[in-house]
Protein backbone atom coordinates (compact mmCIF):
# COMPACT_ATOMS: atom_id res chain seq x y z
CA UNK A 1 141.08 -103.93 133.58
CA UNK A 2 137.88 -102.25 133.62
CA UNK A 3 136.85 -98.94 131.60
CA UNK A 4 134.93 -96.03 133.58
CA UNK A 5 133.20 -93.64 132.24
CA UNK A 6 133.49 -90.34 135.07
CA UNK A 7 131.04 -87.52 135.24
CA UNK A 8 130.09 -84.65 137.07
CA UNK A 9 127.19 -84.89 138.93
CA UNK A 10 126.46 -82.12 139.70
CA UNK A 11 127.08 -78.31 138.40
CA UNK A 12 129.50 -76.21 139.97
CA UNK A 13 132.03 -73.35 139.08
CA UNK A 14 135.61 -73.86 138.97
CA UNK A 15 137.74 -70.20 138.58
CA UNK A 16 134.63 -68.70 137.43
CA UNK A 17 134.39 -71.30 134.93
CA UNK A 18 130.84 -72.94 134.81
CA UNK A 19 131.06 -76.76 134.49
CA UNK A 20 127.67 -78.04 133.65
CA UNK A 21 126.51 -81.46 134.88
CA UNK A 22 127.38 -84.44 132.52
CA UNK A 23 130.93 -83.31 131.40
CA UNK A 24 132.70 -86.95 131.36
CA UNK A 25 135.94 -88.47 130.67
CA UNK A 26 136.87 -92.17 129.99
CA UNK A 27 139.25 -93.74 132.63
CA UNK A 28 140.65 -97.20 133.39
CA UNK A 29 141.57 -99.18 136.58
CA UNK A 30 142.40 -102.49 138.05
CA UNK A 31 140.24 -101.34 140.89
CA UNK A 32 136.80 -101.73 141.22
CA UNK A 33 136.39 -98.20 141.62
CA UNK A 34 137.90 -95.05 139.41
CA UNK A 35 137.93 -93.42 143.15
CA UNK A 36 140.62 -95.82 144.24
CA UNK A 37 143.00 -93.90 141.79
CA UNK A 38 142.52 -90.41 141.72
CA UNK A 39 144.67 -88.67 140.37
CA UNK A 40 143.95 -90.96 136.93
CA UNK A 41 140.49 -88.92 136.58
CA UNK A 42 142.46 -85.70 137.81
CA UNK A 43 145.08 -86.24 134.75
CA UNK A 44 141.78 -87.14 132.74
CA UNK A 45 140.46 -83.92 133.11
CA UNK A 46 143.44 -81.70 132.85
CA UNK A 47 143.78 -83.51 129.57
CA UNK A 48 140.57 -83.31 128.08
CA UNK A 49 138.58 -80.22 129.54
CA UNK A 50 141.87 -78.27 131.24
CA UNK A 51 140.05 -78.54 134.30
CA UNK A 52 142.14 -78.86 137.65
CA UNK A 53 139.54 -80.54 139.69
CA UNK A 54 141.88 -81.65 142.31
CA UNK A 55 142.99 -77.97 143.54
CA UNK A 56 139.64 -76.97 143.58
CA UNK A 57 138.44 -79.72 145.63
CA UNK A 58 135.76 -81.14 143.13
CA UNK A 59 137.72 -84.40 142.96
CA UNK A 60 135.50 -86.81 145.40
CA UNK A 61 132.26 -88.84 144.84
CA UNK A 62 129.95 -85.51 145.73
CA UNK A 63 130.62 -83.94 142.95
CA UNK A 64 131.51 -86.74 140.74
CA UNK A 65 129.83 -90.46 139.57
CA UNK A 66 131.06 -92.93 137.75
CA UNK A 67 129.43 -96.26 135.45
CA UNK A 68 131.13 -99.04 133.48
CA UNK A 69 131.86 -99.54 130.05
């Protein structure tokens, strides 16, 4: 099982909310890819930062990048 760390990769505003570039939370996966399991960094996010990325539609690659731990 690999460890990911996810970050946005850009800025953007989320409910008026400014979300810099660089905010990051730590996910894991069987897949290569964090992207394969979305709603993992979704819950991630909520968690951490209270951020709904998924209703806002910031949850895809664009927005987002990801590295190994």
């Amino acid at each position: 099982m690999a460890t990911f760390i996810v970050k946005t990769a850009q800025s953007f505003t989320i409910n008026g909310e400014f979300i810099d570039k660089g905010l990051s939370v730590q996910v894991s996966s069987l897949f290569p890819s964090p992207f394969s399991e979305p709603e993992k960094i979704h819950k991630a996010f909520m968690r951490i930062h209270g951020l709904d990325l998924k209703s806002s539609g910031y949850l895809i690659q664009g927005y987002l990048s990801f590295e190994v731990l």
